[in-house]
C-alpha atoms as a PDB file:
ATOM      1  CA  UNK A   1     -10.432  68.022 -55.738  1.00  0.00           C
ATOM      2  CA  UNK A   2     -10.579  64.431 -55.440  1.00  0.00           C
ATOM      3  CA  UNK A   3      -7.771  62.911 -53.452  1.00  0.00           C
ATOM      4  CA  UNK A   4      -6.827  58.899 -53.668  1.00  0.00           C
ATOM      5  CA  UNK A   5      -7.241  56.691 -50.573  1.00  0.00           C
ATOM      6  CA  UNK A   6      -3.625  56.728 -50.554  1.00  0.00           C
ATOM      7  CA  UNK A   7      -3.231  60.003 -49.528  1.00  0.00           C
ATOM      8  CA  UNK A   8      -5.663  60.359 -46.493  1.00  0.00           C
ATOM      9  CA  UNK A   9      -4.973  63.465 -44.972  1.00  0.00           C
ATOM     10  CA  UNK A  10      -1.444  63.673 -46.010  1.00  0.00           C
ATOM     11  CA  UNK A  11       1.086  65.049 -43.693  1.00  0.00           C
ATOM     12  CA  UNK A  12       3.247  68.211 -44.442  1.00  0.00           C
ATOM     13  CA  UNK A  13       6.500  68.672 -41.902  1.00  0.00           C
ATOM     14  CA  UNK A  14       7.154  72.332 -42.641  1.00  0.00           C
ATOM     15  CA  UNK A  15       9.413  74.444 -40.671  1.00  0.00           C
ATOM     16  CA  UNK A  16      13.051  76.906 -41.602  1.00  0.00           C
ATOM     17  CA  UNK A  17      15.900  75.317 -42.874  1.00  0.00           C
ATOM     18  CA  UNK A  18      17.785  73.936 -39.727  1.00  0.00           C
ATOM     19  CA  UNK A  19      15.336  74.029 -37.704  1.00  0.00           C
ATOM     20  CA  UNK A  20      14.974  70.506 -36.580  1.00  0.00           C
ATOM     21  CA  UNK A  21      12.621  68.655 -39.371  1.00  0.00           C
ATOM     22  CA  UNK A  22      15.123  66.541 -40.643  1.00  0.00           C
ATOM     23  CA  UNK A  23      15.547  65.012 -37.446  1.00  0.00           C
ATOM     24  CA  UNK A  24      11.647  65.019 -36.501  1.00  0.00           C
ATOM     25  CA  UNK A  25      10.417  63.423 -39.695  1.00  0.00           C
ATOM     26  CA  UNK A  26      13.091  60.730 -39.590  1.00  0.00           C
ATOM     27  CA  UNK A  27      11.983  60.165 -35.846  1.00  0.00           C
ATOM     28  CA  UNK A  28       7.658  60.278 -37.189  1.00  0.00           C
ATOM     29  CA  UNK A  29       8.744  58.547 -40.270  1.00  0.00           C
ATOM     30  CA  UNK A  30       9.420  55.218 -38.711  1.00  0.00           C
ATOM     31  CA  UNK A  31       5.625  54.499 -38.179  1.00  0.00           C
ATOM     32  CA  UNK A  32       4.724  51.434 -40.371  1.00  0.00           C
ATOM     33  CA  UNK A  33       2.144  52.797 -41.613  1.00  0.00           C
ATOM     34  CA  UNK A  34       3.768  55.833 -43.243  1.00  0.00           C
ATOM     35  CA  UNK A  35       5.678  56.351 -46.538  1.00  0.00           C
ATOM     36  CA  UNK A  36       8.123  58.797 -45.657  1.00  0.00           C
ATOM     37  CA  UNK A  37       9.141  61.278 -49.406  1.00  0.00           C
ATOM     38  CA  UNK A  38      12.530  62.941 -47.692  1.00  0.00           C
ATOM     39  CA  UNK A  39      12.048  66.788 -49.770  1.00  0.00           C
ATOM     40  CA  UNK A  40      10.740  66.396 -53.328  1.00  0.00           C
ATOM     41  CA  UNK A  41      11.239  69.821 -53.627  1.00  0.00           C
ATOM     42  CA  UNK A  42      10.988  69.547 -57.834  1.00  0.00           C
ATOM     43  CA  UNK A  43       7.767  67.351 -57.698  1.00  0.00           C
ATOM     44  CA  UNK A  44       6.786  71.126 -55.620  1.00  0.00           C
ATOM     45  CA  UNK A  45       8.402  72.898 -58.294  1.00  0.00           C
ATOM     46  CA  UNK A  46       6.714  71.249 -61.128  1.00  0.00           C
ATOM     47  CA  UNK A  47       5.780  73.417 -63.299  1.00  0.00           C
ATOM     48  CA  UNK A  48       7.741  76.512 -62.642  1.00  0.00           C
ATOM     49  CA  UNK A  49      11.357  75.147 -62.942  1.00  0.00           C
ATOM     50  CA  UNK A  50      12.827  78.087 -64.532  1.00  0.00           C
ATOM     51  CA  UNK A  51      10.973  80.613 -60.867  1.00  0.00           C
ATOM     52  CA  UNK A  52      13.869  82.150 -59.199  1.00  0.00           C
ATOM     53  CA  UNK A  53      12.150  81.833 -56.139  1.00  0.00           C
ATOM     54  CA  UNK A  54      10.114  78.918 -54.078  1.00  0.00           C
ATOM     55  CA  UNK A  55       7.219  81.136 -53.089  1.00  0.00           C
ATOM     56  CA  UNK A  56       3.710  79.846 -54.743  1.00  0.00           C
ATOM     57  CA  UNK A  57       0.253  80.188 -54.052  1.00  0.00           C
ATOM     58  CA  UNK A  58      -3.042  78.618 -54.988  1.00  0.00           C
ATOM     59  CA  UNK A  59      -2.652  80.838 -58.432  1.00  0.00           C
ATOM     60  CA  UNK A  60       0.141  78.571 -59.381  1.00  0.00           C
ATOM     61  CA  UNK A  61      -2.320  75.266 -58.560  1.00  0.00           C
ATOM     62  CA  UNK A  62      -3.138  74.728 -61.867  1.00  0.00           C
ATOM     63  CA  UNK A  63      -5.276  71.554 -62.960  1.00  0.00           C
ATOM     64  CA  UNK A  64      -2.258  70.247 -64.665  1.00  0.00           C
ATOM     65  CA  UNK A  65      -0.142  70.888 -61.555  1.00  0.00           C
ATOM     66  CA  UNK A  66      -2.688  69.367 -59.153  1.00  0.00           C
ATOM     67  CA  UNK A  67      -2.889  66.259 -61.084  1.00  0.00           C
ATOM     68  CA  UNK A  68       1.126  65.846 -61.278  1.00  0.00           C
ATOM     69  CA  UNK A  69       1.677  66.198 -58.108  1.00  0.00           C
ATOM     70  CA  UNK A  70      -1.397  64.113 -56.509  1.00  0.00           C
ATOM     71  CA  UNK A  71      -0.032  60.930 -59.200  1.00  0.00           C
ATOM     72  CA  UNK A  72       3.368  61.261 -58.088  1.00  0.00           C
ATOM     73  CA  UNK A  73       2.598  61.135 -53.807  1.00  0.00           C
ATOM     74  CA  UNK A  74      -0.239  58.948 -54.775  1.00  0.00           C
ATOM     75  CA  UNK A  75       1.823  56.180 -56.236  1.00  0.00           C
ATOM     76  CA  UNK A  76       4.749  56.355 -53.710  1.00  0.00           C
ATOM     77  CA  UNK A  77       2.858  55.722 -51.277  1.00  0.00           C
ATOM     78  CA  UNK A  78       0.787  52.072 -53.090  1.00  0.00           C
ATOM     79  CA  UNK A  79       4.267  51.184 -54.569  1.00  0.00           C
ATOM     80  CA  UNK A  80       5.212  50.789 -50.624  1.00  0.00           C
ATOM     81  CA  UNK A  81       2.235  49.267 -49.614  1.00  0.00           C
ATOM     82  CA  UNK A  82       1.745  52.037 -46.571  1.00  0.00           C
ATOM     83  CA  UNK A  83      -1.572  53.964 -45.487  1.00  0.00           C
ATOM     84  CA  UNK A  84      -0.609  57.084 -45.774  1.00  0.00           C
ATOM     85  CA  UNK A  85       2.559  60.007 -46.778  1.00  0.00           C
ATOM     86  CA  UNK A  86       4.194  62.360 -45.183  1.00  0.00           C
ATOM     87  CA  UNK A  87       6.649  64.611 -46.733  1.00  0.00           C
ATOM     88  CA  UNK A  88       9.045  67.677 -45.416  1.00  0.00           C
ATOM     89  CA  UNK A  89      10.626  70.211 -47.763  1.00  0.00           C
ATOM     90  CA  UNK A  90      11.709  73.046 -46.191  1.00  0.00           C
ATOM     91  CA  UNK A  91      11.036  75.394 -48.902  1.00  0.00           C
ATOM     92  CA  UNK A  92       7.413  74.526 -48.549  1.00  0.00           C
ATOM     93  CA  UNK A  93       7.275  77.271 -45.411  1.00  0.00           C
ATOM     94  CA  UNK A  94       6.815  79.656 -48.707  1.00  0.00           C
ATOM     95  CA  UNK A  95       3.845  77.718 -50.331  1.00  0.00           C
ATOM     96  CA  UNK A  96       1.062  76.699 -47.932  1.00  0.00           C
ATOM     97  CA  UNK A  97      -1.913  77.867 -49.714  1.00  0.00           C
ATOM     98  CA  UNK A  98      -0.376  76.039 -52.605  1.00  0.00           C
ATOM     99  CA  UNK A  99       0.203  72.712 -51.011  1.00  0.00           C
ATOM    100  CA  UNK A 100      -3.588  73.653 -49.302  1.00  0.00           C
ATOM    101  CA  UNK A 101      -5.701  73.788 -52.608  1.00  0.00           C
ATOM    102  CA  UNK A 102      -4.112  70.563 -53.962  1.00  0.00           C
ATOM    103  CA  UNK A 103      -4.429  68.803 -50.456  1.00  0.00           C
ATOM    104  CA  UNK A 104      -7.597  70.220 -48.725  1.00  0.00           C
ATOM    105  CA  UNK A 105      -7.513  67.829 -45.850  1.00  0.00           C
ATOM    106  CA  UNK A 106      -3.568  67.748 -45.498  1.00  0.00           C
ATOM    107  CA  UNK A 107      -1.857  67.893 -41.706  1.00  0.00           C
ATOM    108  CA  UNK A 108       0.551  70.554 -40.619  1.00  0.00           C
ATOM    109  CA  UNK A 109       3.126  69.911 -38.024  1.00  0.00           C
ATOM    110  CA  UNK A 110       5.165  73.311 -37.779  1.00  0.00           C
ATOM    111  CA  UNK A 111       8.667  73.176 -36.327  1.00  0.00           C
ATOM    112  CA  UNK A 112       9.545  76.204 -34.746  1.00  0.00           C
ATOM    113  CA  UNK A 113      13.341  76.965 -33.414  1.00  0.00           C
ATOM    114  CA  UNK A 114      15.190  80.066 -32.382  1.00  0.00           C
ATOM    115  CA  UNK A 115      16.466  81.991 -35.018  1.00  0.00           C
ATOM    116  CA  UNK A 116      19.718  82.440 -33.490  1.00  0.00           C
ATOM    117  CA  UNK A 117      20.215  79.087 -33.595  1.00  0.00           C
ATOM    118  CA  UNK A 118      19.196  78.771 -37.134  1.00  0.00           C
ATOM    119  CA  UNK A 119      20.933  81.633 -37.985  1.00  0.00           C
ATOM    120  CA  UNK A 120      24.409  80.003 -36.912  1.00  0.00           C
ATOM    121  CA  UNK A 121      23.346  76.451 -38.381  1.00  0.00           C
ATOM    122  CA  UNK A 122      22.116  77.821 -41.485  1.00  0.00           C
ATOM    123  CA  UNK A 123      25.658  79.758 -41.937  1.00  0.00           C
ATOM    124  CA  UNK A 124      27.607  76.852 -41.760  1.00  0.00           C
ATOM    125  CA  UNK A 125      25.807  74.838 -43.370  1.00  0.00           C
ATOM    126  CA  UNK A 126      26.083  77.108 -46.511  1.00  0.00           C
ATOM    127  CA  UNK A 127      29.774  77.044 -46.401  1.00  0.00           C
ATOM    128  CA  UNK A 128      30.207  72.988 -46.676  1.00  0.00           C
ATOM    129  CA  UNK A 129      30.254  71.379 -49.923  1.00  0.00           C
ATOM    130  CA  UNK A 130      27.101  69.930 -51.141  1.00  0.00           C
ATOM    131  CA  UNK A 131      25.733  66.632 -49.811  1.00  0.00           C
ATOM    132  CA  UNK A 132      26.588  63.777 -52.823  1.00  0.00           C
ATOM    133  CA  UNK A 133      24.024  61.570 -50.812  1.00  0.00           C
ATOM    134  CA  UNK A 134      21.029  63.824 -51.913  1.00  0.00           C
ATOM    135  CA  UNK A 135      22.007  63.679 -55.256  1.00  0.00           C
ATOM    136  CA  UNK A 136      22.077  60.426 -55.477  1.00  0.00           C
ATOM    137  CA  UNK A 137      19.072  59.905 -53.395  1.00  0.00           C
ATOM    138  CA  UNK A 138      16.752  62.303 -56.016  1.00  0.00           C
ATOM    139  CA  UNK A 139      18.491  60.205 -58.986  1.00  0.00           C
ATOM    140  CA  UNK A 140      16.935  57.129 -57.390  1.00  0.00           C
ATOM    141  CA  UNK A 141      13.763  57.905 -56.276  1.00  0.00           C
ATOM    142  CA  UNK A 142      13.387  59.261 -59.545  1.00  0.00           C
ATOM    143  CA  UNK A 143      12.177  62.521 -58.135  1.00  0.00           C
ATOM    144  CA  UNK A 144      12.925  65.194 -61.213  1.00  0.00           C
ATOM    145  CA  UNK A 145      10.037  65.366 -63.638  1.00  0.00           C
ATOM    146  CA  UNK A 146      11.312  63.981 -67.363  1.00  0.00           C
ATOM    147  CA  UNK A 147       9.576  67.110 -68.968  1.00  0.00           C
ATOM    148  CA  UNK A 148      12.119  69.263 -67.018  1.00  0.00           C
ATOM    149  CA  UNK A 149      15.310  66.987 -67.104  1.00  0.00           C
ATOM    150  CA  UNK A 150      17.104  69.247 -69.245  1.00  0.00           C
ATOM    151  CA  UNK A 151      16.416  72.336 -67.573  1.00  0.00           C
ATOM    152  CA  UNK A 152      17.567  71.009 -64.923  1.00  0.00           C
ATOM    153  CA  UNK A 153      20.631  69.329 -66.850  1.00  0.00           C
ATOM    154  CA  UNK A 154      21.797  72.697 -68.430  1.00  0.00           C
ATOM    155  CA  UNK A 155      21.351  74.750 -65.272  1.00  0.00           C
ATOM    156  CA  UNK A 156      23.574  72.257 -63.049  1.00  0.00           C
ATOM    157  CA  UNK A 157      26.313  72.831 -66.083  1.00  0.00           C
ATOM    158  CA  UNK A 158      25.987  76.590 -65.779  1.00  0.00           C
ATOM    159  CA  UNK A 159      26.579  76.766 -62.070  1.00  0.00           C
ATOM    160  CA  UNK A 160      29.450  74.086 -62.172  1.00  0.00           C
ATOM    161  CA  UNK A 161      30.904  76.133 -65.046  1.00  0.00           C
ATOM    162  CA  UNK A 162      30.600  79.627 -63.249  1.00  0.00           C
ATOM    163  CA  UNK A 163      31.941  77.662 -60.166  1.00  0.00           C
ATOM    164  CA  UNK A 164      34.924  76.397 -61.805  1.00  0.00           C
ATOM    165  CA  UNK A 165      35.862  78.995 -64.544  1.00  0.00           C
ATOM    166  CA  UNK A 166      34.658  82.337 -62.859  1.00  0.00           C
ATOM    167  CA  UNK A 167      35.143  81.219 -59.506  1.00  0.00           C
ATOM    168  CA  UNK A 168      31.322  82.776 -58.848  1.00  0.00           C
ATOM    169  CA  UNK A 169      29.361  80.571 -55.650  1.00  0.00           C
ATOM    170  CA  UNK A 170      27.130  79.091 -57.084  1.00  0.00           C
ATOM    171  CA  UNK A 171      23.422  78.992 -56.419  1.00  0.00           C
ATOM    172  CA  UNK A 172      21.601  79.991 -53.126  1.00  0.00           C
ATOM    173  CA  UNK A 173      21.818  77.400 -50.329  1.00  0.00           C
ATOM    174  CA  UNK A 174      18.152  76.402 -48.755  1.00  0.00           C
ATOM    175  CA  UNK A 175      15.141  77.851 -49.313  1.00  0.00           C
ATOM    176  CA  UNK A 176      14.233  80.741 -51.713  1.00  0.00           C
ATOM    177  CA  UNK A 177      11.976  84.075 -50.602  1.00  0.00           C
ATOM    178  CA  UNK A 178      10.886  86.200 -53.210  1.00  0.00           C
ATOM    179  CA  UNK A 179      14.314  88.573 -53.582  1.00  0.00           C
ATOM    180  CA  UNK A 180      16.805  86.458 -52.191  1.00  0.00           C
ATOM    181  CA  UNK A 181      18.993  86.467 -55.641  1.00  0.00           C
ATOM    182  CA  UNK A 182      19.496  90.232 -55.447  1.00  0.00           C
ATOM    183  CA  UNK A 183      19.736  90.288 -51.433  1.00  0.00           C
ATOM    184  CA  UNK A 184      22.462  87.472 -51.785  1.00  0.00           C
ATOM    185  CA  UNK A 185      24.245  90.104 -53.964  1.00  0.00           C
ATOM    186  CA  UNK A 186      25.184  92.585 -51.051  1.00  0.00           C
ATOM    187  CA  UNK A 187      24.304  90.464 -47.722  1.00  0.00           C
ATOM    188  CA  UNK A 188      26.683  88.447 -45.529  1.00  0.00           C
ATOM    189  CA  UNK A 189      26.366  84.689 -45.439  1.00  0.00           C
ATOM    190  CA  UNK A 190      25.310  85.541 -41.839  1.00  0.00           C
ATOM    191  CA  UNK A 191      22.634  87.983 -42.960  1.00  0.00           C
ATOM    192  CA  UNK A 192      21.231  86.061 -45.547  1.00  0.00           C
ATOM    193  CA  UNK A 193      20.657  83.170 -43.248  1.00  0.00           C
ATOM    194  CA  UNK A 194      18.976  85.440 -40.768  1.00  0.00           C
ATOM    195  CA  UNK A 195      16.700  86.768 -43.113  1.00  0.00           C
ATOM    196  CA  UNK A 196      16.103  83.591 -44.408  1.00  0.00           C
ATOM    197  CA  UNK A 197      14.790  82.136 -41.210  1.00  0.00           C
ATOM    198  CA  UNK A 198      13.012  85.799 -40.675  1.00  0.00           C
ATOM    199  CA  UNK A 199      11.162  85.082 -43.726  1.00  0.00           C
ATOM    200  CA  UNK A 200      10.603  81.583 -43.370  1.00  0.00           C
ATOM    201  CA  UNK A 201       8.218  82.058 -40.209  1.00  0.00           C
ATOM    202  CA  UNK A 202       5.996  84.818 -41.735  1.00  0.00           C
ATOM    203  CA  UNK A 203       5.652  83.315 -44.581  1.00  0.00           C
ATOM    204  CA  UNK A 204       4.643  80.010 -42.932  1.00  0.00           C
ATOM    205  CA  UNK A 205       2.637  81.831 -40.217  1.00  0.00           C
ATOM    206  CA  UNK A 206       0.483  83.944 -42.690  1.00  0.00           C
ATOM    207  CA  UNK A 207      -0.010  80.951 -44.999  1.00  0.00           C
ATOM    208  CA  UNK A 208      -1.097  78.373 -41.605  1.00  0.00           C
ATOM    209  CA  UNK A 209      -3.224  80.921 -40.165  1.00  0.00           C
ATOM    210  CA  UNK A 210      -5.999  80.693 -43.373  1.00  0.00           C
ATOM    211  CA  UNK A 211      -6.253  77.055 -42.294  1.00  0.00           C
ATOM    212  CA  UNK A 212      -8.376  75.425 -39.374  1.00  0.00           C
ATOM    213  CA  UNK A 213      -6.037  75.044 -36.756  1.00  0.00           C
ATOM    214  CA  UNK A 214      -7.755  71.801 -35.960  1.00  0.00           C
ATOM    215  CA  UNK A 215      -5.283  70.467 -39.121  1.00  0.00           C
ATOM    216  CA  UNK A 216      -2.135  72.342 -37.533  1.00  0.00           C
ATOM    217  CA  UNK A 217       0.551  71.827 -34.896  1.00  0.00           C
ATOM    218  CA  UNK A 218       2.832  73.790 -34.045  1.00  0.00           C
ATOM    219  CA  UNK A 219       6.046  72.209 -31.893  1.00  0.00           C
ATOM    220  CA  UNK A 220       9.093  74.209 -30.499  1.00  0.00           C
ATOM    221  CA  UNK A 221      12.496  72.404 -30.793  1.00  0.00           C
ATOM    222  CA  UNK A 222      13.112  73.425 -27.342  1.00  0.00           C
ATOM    223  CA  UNK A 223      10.053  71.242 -26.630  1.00  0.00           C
ATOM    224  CA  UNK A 224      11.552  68.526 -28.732  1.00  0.00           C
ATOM    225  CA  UNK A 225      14.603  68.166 -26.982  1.00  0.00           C
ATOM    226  CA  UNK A 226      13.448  68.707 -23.521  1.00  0.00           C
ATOM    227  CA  UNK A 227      10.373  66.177 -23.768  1.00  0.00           C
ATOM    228  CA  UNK A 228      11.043  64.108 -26.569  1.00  0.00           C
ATOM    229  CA  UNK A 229       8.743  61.107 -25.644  1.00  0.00           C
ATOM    230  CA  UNK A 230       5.161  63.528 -24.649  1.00  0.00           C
ATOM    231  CA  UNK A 231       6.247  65.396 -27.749  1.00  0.00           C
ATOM    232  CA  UNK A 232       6.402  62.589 -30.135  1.00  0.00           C
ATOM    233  CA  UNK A 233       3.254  61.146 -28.614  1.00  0.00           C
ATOM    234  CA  UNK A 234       1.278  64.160 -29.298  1.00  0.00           C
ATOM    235  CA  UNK A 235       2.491  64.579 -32.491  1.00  0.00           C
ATOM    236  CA  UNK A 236       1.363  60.965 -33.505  1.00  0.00           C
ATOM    237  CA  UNK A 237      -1.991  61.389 -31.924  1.00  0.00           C
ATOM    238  CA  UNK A 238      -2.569  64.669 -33.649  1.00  0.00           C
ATOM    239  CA  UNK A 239      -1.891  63.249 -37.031  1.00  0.00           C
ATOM    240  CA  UNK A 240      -4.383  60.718 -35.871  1.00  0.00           C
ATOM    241  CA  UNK A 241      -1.750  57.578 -35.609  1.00  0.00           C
ATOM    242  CA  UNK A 242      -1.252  54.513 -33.306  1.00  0.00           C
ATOM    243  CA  UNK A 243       1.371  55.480 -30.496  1.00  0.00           C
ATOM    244  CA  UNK A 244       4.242  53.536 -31.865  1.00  0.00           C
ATOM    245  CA  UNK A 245       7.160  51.596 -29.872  1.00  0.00           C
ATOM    246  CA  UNK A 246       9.417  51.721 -32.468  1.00  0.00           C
ATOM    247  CA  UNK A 247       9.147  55.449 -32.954  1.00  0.00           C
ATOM    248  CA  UNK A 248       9.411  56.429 -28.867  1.00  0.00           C
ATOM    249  CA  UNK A 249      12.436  54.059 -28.960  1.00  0.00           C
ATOM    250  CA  UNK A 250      13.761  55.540 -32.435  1.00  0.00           C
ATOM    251  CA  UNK A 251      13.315  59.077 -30.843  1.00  0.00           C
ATOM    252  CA  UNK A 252      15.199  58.166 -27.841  1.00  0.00           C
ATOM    253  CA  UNK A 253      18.391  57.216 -29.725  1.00  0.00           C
ATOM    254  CA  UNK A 254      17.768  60.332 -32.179  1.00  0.00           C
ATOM    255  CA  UNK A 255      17.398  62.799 -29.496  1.00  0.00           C
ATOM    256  CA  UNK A 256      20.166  61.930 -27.398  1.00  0.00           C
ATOM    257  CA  UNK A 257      21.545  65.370 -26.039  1.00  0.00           C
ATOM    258  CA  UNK A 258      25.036  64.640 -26.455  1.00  0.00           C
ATOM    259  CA  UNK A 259      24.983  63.347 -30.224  1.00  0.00           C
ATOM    260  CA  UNK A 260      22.679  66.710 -30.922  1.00  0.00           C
ATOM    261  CA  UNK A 261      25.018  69.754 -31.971  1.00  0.00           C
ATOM    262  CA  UNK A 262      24.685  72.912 -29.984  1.00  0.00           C
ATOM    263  CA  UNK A 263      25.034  76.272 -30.536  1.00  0.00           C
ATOM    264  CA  UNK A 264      28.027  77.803 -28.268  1.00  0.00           C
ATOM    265  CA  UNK A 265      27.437  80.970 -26.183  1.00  0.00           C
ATOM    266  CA  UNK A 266      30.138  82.810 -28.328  1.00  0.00           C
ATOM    267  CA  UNK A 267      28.273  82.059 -31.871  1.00  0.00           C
ATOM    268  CA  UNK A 268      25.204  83.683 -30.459  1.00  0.00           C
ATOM    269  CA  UNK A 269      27.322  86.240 -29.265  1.00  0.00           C
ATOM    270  CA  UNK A 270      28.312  87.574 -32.652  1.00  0.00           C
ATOM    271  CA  UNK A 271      24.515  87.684 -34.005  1.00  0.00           C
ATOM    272  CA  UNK A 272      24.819  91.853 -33.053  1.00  0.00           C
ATOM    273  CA  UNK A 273      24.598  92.800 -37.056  1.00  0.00           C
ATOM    274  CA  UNK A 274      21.637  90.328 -37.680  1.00  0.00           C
ATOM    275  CA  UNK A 275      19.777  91.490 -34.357  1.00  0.00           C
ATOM    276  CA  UNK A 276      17.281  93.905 -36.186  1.00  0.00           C
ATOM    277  CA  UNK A 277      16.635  91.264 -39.083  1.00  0.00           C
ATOM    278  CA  UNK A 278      15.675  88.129 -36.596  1.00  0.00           C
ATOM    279  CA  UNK A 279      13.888  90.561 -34.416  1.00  0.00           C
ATOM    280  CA  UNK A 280      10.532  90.367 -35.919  1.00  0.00           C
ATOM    281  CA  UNK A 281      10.265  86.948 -35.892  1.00  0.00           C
ATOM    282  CA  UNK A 282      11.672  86.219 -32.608  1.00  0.00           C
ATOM    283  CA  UNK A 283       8.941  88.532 -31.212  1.00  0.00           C
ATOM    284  CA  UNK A 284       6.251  86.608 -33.427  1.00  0.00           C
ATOM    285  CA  UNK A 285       6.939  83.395 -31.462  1.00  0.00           C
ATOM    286  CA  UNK A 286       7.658  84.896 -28.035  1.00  0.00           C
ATOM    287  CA  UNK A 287      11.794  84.009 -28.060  1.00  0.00           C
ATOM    288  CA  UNK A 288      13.599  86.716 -25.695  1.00  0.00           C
END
């Protein structure tokens, strides 16, 4: 497939819900030569609105879907006048050979973090009420395809409804692995974020490893925090752009230890009933 000049080697932040990208492509997004798409998870989900899950591979990369998707990154990035894009959706840890046979040449920077940590972010995270700033954010950047506006229109009623009426919660906080609707049917809060995160780094890890690992990098939050200027450096020189000021000094103020918020001693204490879950994956990427 043919990819615009536009979207040279596209970048793809991937990495488990809470896990840091937020932070990192805000920090790597203030490059000037970068148009910066904060999750366009439906441009991803183009196509299969109605899936109850956010897993797809290259099966689902139709021609149709290629050429959507391609048009819409294409165009963001000429209507701001930048060299290239770089996007993070957290759900896209479930769909790299999908996001691989649309972008053949694309860059992976994979954001690894403990999954303790995640675990207790991801938990409370599920219990606030939902950010009104995204909302308002997708409305505006014009994000939701018009062929699937009122899928989208009647499902948002039907949650709000159950919400209100049957006092049901209403859909599944972050991202979706195949099963997740039944698990979140007899799991905890606590265990579904655990598995989440579990499933999160297989999924990513068996989709990245089918790639040349000349087009991946993987970066530990730890490393993040604890060397955020060599961190950011590399990062920019692996995605092959010009070490920036205002990034190092952007990631500076970003990183600061004491506006970052940690995870106490006694929340990791009471990750006993999620041990065997998380265990897999913390022995996939060497955490103790």
């Amino acid at each position: 497939m043919t990819t615009t000049p536009q979207l040279y080697k596209p970048i793809f932040l991937i990495g488990a819900a809470r896990s840091g990208t937020t932070i990192l492509a805000d920090i790597i997004s203030q490059h000037e030569d970068l148009a910066y798409w904060i999750e366009p998870k439906y441009i991803w989900r183009y196509g299969n609105a109605s899936a109850d899950d956010d897993v797809r591979d290259e099966r689902d990369a139709t021609s149709k879907v290629k050429d959507y998707i391609t048009k819409r990154f294409s165009d963001y990035v000429y209507k701001r006048g930048k060299k290239r894009f770089i996007e993070k959706t957290p759900s896209n840890v479930f769909r790299v050979s999908f996001i691989e046979s649309i972008f053949p040449d694309g860059l992976y920077i994979h954001l690894i973090r403990d999954g303790r940590e995640v675990t207790i972010s991801a938990e409370r995270k599920s219990n606030t009420p939902p950010d009104k700033s995204a909302l308002k954010r997708r409305l505006l950047s014009n994000e939701i395809p018009y062929s699937e506006l009122p899928f989208y229109l009647i499902s948002g009623i039907t949650q709000l409804l159950k919400a209100v009426l049957l006092k049901k919660q209403g859909k599944v906080w972050g991202p979706r692995y195949s099963g997740i609707k039944n698990d979140k049917k007899k799991l905890s809060q606590r265990e579904l974020s655990a598995k989440q995160w579990s499933q999160s780094v297989e999924y990513a890890h068996n989709g990245l490893r089918k790639i040349d690992p000349d087009r991946i990098m993987e970066v530990r939050f730890e490393q993040l925090m604890a060397q955020p200027t060599k961190t950011i450096k590399d990062i920019l020189s692996f995605v092959e752009l010009s070490t920036s000021p205002k990034v190092l000094e952007y990631a500076t103020t970003k990183l600061d230890k004491k506006k970052i918020k940690t995870i106490s001693a006694d929340d990791l204490a009471k990750l006993s009933e999620v041990k065997n879950i998380l265990a897999p994956g913390l022995k996939l990427y060497g955490y103790s």
